[in-house]
C-alpha atoms as a PDB file:
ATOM      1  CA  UNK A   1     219.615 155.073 217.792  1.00  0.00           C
ATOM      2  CA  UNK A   2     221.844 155.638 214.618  1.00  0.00           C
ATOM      3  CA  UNK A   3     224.382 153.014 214.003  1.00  0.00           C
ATOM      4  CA  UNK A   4     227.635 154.116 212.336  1.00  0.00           C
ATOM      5  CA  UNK A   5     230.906 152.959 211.030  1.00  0.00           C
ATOM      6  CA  UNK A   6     233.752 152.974 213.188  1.00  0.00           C
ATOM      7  CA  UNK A   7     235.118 156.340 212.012  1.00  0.00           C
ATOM      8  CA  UNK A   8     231.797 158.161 211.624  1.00  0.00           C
ATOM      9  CA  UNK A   9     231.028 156.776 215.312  1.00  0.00           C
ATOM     10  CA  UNK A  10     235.159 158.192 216.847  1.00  0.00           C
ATOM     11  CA  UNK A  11     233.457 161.728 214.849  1.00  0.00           C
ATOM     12  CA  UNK A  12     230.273 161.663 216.634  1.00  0.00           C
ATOM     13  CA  UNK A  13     231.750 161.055 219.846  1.00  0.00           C
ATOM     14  CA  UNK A  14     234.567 164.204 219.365  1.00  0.00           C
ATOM     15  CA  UNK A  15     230.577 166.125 218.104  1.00  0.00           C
ATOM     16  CA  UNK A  16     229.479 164.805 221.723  1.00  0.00           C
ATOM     17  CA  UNK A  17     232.357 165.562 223.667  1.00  0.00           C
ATOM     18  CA  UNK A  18     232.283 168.831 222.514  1.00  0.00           C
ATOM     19  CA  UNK A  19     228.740 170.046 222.933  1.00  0.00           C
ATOM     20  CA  UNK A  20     228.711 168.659 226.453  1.00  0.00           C
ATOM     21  CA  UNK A  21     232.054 170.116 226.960  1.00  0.00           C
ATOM     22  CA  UNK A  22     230.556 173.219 229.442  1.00  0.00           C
ATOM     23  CA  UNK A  23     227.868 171.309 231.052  1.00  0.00           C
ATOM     24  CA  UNK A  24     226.218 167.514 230.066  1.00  0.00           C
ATOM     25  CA  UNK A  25     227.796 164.587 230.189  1.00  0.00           C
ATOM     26  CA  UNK A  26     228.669 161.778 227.677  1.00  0.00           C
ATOM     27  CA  UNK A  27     227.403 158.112 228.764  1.00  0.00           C
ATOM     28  CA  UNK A  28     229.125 155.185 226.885  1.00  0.00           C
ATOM     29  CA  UNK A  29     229.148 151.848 227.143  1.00  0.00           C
ATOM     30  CA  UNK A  30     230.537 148.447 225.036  1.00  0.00           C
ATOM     31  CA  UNK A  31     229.162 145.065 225.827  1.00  0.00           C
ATOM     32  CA  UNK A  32     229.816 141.458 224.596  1.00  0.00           C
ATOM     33  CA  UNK A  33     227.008 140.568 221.807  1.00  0.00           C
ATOM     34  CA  UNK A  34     225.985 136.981 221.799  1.00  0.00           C
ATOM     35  CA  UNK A  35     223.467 137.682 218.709  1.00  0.00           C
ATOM     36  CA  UNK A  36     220.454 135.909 220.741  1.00  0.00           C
ATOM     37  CA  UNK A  37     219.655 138.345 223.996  1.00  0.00           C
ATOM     38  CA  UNK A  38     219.815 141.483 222.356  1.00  0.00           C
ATOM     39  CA  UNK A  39     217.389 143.047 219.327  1.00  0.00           C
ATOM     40  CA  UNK A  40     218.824 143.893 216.081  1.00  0.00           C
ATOM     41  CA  UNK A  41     219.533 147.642 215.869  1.00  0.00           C
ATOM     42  CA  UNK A  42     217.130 149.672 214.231  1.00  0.00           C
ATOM     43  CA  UNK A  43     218.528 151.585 211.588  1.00  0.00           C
ATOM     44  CA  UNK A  44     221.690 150.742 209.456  1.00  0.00           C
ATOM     45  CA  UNK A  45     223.862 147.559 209.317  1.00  0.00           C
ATOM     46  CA  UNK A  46     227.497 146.680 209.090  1.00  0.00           C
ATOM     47  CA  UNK A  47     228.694 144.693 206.700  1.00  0.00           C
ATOM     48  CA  UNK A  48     230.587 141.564 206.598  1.00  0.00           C
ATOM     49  CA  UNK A  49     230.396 140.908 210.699  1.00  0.00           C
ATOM     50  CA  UNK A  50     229.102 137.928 212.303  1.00  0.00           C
ATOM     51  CA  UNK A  51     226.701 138.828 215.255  1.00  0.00           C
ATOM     52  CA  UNK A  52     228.241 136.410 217.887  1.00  0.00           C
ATOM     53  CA  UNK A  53     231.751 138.027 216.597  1.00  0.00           C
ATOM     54  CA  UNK A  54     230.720 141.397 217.531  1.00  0.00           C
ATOM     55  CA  UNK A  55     230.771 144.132 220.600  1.00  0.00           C
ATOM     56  CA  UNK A  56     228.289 146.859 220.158  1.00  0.00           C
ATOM     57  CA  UNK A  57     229.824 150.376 221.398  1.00  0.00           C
ATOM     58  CA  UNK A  58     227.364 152.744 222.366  1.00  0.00           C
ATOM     59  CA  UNK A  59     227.645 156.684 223.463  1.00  0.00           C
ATOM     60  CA  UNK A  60     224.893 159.105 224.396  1.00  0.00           C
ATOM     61  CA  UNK A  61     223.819 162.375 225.748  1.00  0.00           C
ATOM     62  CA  UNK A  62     220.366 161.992 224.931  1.00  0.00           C
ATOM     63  CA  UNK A  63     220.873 161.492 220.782  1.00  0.00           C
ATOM     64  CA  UNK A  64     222.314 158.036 221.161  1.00  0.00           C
ATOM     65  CA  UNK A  65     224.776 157.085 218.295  1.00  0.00           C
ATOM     66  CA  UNK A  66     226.163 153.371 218.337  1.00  0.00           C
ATOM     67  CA  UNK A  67     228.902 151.046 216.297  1.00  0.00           C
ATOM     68  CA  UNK A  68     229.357 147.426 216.018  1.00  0.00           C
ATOM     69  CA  UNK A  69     232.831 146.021 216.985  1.00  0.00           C
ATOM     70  CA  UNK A  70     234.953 143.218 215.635  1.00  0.00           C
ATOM     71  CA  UNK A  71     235.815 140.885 218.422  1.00  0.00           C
ATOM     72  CA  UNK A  72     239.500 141.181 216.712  1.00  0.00           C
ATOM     73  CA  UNK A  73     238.935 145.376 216.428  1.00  0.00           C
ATOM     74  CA  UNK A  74     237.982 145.788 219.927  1.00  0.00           C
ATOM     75  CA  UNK A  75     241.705 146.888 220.934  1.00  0.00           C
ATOM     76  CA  UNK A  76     242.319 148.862 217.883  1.00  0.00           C
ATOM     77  CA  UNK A  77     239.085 150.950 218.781  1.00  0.00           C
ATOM     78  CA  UNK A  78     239.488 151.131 222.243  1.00  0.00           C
ATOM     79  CA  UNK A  79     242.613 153.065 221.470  1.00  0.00           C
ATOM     80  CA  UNK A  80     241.108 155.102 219.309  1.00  0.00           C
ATOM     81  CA  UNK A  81     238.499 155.381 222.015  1.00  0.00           C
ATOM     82  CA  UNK A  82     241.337 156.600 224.974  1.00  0.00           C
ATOM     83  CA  UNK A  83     243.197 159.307 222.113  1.00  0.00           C
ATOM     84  CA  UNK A  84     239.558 160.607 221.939  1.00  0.00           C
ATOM     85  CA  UNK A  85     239.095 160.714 225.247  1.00  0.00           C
ATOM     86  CA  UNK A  86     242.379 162.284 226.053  1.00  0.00           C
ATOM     87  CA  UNK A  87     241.824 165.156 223.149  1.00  0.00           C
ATOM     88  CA  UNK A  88     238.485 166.419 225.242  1.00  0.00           C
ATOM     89  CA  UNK A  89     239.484 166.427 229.172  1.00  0.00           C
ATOM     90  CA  UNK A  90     241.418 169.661 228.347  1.00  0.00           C
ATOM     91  CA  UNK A  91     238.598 171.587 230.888  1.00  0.00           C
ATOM     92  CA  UNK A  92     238.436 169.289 233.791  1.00  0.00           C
ATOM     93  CA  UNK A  93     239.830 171.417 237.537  1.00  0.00           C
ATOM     94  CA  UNK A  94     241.873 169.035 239.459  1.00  0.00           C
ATOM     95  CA  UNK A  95     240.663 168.401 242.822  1.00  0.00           C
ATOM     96  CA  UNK A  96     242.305 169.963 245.759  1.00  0.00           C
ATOM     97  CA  UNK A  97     243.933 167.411 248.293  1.00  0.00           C
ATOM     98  CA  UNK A  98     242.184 166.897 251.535  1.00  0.00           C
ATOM     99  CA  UNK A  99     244.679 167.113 254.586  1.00  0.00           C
ATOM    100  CA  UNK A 100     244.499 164.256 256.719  1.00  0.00           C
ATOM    101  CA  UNK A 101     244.509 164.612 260.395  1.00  0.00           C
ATOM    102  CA  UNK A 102     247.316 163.728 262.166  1.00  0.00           C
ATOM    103  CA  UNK A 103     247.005 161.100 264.549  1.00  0.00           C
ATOM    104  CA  UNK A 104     247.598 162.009 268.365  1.00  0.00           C
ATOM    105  CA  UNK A 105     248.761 159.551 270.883  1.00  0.00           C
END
């Protein structure tokens, strides 16, 4: 697990989104920290953040890459999150509507 910055982790996932774009899919995931129930992370740290005050935001394909949140950042990023999103679901088909039957009497 490599744990970024906020901006190196928004470039990794575009890197993801990308490489999967053809075939693969990107998993990710942001959960509530408490500090106490979950291990430190493994390589890195950020700076300046309280571990009760933080959300860690995860995304993987199989490399997993990973940021830690600001409880008061967690809108700002999910934006950022959604614009990233939005930016990479330029090759999805859309799904043909089923007919419904009619209903006899």
């Amino acid at each position: 697990m490599e744990l970024l910055e906020s901006r190196q982790f928004l470039t990794g996932l575009t890197r993801l989104f990308r490489k999967c774009w053809l075939s693969g899919s990107v998993y990710t995931t942001l959960k509530k920290y408490d500090g106490q129930t979950n291990p430190a992370p493994r390589m890195g740290s950020v700076e300046g953040v309280e571990p009760s005050d933080t959300c860690p935001f995860t995304a993987m394909d199989g490399k997993k890459i990973s940021t830690m949140v600001s409880n008061k950042e967690v809108n700002k990023s999910l934006m950022a999150y959604s614009n990233a999103l939005r930016a990479n679901m330029d090759g999805l088909e859309r799904q043909k509507e089923q007919e419904q039957p009619a209903e006899g009497h």
